[in-house]
C-alpha atoms as a PDB file:
ATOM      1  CA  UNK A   1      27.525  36.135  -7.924  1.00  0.00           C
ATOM      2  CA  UNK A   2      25.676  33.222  -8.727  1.00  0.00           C
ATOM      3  CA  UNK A   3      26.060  31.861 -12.637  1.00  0.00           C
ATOM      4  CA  UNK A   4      23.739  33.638 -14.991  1.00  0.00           C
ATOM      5  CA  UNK A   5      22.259  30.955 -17.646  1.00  0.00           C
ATOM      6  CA  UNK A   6      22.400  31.714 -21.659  1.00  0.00           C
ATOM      7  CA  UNK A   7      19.789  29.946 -23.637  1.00  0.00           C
ATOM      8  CA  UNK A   8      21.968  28.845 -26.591  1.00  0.00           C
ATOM      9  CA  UNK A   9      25.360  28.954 -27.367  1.00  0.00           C
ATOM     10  CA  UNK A  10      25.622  29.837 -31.524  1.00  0.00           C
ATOM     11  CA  UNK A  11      28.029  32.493 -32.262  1.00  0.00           C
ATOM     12  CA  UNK A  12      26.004  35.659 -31.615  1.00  0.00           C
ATOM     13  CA  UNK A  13      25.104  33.896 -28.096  1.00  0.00           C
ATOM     14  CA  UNK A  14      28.829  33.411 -27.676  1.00  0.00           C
ATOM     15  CA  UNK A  15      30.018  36.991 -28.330  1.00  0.00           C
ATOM     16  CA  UNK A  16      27.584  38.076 -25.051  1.00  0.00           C
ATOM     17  CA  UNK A  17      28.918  34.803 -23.207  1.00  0.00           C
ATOM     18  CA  UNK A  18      32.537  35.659 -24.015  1.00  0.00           C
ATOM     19  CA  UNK A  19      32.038  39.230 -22.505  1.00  0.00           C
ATOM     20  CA  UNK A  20      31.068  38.352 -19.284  1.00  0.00           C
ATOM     21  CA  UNK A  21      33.210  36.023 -18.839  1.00  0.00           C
ATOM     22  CA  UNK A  22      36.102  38.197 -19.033  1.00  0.00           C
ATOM     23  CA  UNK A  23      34.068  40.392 -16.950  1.00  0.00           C
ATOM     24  CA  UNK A  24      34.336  37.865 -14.082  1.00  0.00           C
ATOM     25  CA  UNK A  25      30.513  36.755 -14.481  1.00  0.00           C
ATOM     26  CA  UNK A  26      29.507  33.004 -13.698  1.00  0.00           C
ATOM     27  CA  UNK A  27      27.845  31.652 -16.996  1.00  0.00           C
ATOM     28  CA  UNK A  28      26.020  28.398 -17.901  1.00  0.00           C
ATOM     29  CA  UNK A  29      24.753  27.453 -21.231  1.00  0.00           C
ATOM     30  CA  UNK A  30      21.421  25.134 -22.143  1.00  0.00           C
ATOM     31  CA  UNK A  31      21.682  24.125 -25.353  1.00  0.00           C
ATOM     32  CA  UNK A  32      19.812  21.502 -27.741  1.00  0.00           C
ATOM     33  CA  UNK A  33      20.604  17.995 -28.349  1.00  0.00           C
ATOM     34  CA  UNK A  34      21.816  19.167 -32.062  1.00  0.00           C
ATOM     35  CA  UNK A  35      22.582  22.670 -32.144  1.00  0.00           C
ATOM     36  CA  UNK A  36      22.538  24.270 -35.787  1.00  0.00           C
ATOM     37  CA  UNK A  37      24.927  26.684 -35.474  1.00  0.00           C
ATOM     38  CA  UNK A  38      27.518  27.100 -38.806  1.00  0.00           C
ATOM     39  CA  UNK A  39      29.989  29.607 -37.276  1.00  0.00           C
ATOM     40  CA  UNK A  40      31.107  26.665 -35.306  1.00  0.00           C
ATOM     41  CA  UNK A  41      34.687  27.808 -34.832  1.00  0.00           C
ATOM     42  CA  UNK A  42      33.233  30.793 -32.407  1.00  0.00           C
ATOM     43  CA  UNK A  43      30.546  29.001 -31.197  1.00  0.00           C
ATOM     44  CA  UNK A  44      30.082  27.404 -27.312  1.00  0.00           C
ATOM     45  CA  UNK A  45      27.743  25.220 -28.251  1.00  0.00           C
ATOM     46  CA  UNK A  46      30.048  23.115 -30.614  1.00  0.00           C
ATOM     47  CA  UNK A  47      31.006  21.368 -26.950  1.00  0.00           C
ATOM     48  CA  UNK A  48      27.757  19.626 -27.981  1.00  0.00           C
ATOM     49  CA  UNK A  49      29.827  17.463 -30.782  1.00  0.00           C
ATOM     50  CA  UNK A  50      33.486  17.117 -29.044  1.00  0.00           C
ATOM     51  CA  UNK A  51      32.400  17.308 -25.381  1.00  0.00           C
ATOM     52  CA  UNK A  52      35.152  20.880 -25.323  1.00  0.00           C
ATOM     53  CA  UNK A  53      35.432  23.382 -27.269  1.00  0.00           C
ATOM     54  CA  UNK A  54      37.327  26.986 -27.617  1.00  0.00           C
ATOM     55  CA  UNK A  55      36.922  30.096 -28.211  1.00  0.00           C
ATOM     56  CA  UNK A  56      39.305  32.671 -28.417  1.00  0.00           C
ATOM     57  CA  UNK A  57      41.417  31.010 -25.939  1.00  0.00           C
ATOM     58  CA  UNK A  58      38.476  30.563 -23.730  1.00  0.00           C
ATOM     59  CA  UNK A  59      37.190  27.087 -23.263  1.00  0.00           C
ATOM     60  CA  UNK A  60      33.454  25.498 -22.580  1.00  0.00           C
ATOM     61  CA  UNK A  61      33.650  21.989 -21.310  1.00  0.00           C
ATOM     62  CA  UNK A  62      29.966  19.739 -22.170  1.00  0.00           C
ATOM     63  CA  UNK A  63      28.773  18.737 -18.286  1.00  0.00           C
ATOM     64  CA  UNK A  64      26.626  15.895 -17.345  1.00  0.00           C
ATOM     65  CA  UNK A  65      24.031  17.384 -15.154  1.00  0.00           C
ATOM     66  CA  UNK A  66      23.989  20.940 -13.418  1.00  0.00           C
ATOM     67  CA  UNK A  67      25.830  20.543 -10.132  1.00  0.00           C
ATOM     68  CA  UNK A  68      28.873  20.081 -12.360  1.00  0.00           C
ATOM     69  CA  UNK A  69      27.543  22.689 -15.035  1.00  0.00           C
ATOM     70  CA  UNK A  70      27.711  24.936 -11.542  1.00  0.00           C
ATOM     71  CA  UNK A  71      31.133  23.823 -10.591  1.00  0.00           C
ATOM     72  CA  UNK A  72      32.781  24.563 -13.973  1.00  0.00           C
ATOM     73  CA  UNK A  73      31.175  27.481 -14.561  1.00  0.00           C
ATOM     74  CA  UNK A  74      32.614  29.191 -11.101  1.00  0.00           C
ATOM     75  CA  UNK A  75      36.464  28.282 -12.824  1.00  0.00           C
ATOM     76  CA  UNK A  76      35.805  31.603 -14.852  1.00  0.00           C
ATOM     77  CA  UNK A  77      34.732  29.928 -18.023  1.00  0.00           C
ATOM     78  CA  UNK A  78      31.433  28.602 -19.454  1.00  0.00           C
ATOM     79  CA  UNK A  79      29.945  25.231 -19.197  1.00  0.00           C
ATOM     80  CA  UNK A  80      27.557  23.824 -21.006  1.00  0.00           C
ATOM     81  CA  UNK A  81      24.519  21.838 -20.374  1.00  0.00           C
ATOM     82  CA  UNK A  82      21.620  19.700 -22.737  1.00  0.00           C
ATOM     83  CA  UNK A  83      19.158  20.937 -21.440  1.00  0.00           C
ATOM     84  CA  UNK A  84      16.083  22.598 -24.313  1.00  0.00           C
ATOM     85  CA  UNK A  85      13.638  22.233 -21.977  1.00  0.00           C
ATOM     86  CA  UNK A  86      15.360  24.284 -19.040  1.00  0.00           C
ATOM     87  CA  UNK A  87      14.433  21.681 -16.333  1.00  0.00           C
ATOM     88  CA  UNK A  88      17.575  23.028 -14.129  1.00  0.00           C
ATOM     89  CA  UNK A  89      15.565  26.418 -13.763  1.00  0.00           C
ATOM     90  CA  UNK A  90      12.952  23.817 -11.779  1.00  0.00           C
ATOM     91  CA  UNK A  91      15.278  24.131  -9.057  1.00  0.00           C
ATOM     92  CA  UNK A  92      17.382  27.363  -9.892  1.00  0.00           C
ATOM     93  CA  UNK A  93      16.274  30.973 -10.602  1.00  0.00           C
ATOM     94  CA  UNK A  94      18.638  32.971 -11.670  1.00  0.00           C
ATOM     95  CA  UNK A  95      19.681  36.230 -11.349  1.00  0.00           C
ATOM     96  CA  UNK A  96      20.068  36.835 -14.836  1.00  0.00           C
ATOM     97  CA  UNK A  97      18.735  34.752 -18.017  1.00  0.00           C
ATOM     98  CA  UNK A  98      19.350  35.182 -21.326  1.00  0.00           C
ATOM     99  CA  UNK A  99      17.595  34.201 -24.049  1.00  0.00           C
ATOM    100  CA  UNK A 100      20.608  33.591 -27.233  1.00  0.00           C
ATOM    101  CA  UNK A 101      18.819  31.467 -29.319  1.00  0.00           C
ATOM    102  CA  UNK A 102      18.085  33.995 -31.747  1.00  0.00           C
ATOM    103  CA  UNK A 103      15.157  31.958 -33.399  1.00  0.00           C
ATOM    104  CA  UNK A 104      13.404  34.988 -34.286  1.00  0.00           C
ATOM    105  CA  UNK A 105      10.624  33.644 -32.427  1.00  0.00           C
ATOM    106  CA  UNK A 106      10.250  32.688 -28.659  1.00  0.00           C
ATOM    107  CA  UNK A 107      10.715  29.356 -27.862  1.00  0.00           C
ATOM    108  CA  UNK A 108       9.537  29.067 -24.068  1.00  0.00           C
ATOM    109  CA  UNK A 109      11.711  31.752 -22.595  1.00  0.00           C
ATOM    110  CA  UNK A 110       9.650  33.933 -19.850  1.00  0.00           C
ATOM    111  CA  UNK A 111      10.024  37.264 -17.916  1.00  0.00           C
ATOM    112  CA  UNK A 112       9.504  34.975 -14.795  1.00  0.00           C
ATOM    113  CA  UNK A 113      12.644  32.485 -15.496  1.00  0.00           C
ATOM    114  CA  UNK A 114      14.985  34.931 -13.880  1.00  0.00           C
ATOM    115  CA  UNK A 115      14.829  37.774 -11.686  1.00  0.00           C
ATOM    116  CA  UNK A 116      16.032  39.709 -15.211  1.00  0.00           C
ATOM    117  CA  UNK A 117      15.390  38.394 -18.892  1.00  0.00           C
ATOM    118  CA  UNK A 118      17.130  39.326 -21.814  1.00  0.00           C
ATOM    119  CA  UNK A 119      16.271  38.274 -25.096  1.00  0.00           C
ATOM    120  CA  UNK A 120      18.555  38.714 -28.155  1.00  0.00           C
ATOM    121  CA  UNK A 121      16.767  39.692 -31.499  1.00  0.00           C
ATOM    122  CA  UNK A 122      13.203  39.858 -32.810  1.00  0.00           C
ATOM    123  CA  UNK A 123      10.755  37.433 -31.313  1.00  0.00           C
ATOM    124  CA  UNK A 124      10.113  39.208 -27.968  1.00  0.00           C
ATOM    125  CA  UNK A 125       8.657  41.979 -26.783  1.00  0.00           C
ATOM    126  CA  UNK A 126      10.527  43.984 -23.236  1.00  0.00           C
ATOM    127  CA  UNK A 127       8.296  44.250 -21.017  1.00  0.00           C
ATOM    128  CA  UNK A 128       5.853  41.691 -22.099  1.00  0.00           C
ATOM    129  CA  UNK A 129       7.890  38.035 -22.609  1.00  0.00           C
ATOM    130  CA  UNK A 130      11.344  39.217 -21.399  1.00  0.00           C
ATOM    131  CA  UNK A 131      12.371  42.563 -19.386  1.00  0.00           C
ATOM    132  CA  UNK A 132      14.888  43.619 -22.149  1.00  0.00           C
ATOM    133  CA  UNK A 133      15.523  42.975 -25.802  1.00  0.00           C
ATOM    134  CA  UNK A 134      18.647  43.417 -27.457  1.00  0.00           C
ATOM    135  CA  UNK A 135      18.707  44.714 -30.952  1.00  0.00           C
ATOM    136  CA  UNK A 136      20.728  42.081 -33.524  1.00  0.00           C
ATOM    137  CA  UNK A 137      19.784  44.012 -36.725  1.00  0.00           C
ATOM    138  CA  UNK A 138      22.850  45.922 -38.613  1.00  0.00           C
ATOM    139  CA  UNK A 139      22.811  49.032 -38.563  1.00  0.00           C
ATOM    140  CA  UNK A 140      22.690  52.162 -36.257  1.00  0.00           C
ATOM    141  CA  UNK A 141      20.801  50.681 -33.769  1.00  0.00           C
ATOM    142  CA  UNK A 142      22.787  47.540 -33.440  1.00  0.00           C
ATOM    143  CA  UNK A 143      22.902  46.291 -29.866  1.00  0.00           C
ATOM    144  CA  UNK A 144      20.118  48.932 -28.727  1.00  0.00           C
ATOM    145  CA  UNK A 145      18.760  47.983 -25.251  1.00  0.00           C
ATOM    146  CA  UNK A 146      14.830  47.733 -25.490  1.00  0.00           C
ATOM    147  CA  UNK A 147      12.926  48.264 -21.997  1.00  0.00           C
ATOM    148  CA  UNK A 148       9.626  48.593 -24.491  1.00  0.00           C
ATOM    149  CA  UNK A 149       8.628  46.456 -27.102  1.00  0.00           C
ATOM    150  CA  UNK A 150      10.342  44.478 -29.757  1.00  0.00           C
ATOM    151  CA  UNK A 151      13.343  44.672 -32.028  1.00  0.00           C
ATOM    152  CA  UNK A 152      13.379  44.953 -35.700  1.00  0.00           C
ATOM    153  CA  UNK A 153      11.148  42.212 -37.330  1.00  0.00           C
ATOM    154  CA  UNK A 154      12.435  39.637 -39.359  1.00  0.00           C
ATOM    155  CA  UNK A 155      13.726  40.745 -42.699  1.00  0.00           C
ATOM    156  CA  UNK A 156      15.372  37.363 -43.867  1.00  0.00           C
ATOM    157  CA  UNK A 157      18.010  38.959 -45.352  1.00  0.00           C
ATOM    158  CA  UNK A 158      21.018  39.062 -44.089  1.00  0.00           C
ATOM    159  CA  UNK A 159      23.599  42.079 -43.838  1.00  0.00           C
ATOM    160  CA  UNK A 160      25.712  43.303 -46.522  1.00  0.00           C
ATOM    161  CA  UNK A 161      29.298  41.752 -46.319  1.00  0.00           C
ATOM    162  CA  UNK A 162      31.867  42.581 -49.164  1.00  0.00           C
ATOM    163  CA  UNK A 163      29.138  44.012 -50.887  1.00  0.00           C
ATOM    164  CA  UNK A 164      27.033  40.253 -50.810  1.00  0.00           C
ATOM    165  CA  UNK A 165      23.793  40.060 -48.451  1.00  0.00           C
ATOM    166  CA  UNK A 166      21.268  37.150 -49.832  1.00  0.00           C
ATOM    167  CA  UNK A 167      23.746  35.446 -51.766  1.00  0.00           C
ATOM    168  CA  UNK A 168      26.414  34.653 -48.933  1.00  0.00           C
ATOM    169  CA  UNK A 169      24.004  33.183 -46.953  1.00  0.00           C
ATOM    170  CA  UNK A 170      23.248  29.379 -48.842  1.00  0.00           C
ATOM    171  CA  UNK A 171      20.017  27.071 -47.750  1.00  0.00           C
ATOM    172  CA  UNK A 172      19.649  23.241 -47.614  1.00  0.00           C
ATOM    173  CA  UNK A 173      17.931  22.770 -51.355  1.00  0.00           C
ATOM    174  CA  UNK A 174      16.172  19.310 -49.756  1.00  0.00           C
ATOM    175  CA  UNK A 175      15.803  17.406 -46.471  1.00  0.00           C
ATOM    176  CA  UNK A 176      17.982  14.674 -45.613  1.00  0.00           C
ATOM    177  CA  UNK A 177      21.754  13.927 -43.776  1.00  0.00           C
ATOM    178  CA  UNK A 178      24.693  16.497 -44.664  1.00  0.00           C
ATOM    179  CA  UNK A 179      27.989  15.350 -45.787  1.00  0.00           C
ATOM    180  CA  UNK A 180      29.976  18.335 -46.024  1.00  0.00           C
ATOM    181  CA  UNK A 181      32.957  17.713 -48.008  1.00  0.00           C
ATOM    182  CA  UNK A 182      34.634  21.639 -47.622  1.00  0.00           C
ATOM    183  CA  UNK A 183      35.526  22.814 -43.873  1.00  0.00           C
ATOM    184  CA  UNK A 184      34.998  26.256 -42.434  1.00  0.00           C
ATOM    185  CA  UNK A 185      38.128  28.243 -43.868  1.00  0.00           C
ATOM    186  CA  UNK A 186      38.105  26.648 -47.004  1.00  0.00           C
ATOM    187  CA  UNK A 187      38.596  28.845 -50.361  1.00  0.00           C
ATOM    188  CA  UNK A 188      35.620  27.798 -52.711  1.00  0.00           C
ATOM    189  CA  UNK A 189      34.379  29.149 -56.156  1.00  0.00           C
ATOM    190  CA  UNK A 190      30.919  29.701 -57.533  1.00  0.00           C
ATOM    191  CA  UNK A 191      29.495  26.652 -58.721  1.00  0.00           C
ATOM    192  CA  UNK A 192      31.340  23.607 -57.144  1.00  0.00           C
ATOM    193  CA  UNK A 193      30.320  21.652 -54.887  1.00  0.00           C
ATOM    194  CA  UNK A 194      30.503  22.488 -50.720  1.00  0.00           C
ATOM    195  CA  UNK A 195      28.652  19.301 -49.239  1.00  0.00           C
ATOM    196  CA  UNK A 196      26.195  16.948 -50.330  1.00  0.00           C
ATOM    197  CA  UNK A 197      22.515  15.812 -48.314  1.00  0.00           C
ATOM    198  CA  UNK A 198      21.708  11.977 -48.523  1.00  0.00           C
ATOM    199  CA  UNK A 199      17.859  11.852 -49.020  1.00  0.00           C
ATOM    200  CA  UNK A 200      15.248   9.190 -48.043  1.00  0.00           C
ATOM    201  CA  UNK A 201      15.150   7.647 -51.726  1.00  0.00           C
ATOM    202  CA  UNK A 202      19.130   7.577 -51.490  1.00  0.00           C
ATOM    203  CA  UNK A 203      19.838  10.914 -53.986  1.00  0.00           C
ATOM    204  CA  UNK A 204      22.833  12.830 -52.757  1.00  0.00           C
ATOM    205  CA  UNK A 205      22.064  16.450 -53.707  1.00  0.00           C
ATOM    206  CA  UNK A 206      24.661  18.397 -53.996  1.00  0.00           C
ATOM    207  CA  UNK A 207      25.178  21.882 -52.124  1.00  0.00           C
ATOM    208  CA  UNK A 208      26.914  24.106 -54.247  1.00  0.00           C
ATOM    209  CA  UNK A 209      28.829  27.599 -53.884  1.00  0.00           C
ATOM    210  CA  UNK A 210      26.825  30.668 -53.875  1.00  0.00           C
ATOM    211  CA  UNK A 211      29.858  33.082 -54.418  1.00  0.00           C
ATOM    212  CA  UNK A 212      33.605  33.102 -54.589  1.00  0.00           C
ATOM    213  CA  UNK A 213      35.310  33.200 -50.724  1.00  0.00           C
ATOM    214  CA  UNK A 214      36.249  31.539 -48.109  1.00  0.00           C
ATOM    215  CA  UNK A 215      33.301  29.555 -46.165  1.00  0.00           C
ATOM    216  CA  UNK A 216      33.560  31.256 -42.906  1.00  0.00           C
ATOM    217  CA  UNK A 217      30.166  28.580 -41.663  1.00  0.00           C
ATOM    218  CA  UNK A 218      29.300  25.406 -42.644  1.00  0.00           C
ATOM    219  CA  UNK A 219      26.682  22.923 -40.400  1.00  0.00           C
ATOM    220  CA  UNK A 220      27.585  19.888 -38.282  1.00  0.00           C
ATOM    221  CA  UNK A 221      28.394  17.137 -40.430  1.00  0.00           C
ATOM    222  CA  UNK A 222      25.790  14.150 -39.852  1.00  0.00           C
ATOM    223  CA  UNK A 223      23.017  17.130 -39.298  1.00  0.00           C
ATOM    224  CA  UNK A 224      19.222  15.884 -40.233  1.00  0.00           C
ATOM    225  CA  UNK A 225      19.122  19.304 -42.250  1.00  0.00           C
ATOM    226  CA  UNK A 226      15.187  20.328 -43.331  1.00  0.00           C
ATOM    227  CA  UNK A 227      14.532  21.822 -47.083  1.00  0.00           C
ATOM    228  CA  UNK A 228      15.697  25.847 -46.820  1.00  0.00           C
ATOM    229  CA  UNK A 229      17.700  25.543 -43.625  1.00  0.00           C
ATOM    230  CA  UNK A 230      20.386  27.827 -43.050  1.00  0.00           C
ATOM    231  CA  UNK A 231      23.507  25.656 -43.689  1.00  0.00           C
ATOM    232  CA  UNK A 232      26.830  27.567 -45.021  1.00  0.00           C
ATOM    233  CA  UNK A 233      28.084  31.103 -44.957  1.00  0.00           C
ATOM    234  CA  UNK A 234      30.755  32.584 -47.532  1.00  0.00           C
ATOM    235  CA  UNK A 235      32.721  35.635 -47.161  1.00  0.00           C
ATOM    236  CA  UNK A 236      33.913  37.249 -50.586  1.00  0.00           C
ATOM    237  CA  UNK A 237      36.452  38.808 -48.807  1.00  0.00           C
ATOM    238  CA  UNK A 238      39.607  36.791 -49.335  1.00  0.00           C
ATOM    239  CA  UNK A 239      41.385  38.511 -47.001  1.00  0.00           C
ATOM    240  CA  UNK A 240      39.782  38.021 -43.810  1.00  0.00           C
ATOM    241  CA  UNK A 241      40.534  34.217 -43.215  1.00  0.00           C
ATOM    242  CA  UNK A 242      40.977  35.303 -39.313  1.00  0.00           C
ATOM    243  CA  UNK A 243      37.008  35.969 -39.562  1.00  0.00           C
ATOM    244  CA  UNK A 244      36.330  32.373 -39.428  1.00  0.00           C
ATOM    245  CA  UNK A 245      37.917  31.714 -36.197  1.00  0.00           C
ATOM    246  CA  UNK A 246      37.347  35.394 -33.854  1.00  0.00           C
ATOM    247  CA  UNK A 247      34.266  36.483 -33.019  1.00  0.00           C
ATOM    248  CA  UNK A 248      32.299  38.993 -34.978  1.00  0.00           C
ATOM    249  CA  UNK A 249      31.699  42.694 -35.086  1.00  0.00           C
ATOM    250  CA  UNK A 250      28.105  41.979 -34.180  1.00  0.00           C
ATOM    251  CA  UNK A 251      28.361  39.257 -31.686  1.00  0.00           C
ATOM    252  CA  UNK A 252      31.053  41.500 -29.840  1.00  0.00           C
ATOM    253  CA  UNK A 253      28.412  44.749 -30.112  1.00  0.00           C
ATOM    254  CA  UNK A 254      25.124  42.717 -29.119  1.00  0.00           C
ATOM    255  CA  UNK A 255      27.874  41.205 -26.324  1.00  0.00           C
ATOM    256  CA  UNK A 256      28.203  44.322 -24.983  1.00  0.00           C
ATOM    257  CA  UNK A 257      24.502  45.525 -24.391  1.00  0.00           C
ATOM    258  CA  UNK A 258      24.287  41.878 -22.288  1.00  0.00           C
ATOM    259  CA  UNK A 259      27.392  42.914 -20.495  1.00  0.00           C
ATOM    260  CA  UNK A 260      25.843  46.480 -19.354  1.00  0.00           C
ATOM    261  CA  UNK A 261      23.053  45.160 -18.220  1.00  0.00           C
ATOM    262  CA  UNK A 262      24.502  43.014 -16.163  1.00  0.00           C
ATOM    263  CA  UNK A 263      26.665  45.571 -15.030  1.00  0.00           C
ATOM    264  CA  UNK A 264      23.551  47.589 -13.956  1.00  0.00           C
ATOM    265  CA  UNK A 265      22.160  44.965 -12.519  1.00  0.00           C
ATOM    266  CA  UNK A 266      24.504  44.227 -10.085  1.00  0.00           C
ATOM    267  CA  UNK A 267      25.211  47.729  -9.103  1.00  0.00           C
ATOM    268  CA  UNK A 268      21.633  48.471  -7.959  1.00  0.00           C
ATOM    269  CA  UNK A 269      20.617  50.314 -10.941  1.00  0.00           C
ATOM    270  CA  UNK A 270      17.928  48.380 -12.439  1.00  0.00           C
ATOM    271  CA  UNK A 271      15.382  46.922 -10.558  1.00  0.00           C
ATOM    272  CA  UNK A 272      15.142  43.564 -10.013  1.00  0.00           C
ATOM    273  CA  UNK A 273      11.939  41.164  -9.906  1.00  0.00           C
ATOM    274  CA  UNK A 274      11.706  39.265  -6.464  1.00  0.00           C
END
């Protein structure tokens, strides 16, 4: 079949690109000039920064404009494309879009872009701005398939891991340029300093530790970071320095649910817009 497109390309985005992949499914990403992902180790759109990247043992190659987007993309693995604005789906309709940018708000995506929509997360509403929503919030209904209505709101606070939830999650305490000077995989303690941001007046404020662990995220070193942006993860759990480099439990889950549908899809058993 043709490629299915995948707005975005952070790590929850690449758990549901990894899947159907190895499912045989064409896929091409449109990402952002600077994606802000912090998983970056499982995350496609890292090709952004190095022009290739891997995941897993499954590659994603940058591409300069869509015919060779299309041409990688039929080798089995994903390619990416800049492309925020989705001018390639001027010319292309696909069969499938999905919607991985997991803003928790929509950011242009439409029921009409492909002939299904799938949105990850809260943000959209199935049946209104996409066909189907995919749950992303922990818990039982984790990767839920929505044909009515929206996920979960918004809590802004993030799922218990190791017994942490707000406090492994750390945000950009001012605006300016980040200098990280840990790297994902790193052991840090409480208190010391992770990276620093380089303000407009020339004060480096420094980022520091929320928690003992290992920083499983950290953001794109250079990033123009905004006051009380998401910018580092840290697992407490010491032993799970694999984490940082294999997709997670949710990405794989939410993964999944994208993987069904597109299952479904192309067996005949859900309809299809014209």
């Amino acid at each position: 079949m043709d490629p299915i497109i995948v707005r975005g390309g952070g790590d929850v985005a690449t758990g549901s690109i990894y899947e159907l992949c190895r499912a045989g499914y064409h896929v091409i990403i449109l990402e952002t000039f600077r994606p802000s992902a912090i998983r970056r180790n499982v995350s496609f759109c890292q090709a952004v920064y190095e022009g290739k990247t891997q995941v897993e043992g499954m590659n994603c190659v940058l591409c300069a404009d869509f015919k060779e987007a299309w041409d990688r993309s039929l080798t089995g693995e994903p390619s990416l494309l800049i492309d925020p604005e989705c001018n390639s789906l001027k010319s292309y309709r696909p069969w499938m879009l999905v919607d991985g940018i997991l803003a928790k708000r929509n950011t242009g995506t439409t029921r009409d872009m492909g002939r299904i929509t799938v949105a990850l997360g809260p943000g959209f509403s199935a049946g209104d701005d996409v066909d189907y929503v995919i749950e992303t919030k922990r818990g039982h209904t984790l990767g839920r398939i929505i044909d009515k209505g929206p996920a979960i709101a918004d809590t802004g606070i993030p799922g218990i891991v190791g017994g942490y939830g707000r406090e492994r999650v750390m945000h950009s305490p001012a605006a300016g340029v980040w200098r990280g000077v840990h790297k994902i995989a790193d052991i840090v303690q409480k208190g010391e300093p992770i990276a620093f941001v380089g303000t407009e007046d020339g004060t480096d404020v420094p980022v520091y530790a929320s928690l003992d662990g290992i920083l499983r995220g950290i953001i794109q070193d250079g990033y123009c970071v905004r006051k009380g942006l998401k910018v580092a993860d840290i697992d407490p759990r010491l032993g799970e320095l694999s984490n940082c480099f294999t997709i997670s439990d949710k990405a794989r889950c939410v993964g999944g649910s994208v993987l069904l549908l597109a299952a479904r899809a192309e067996h005949g058993l859900l309809a299809m817009k014209p």
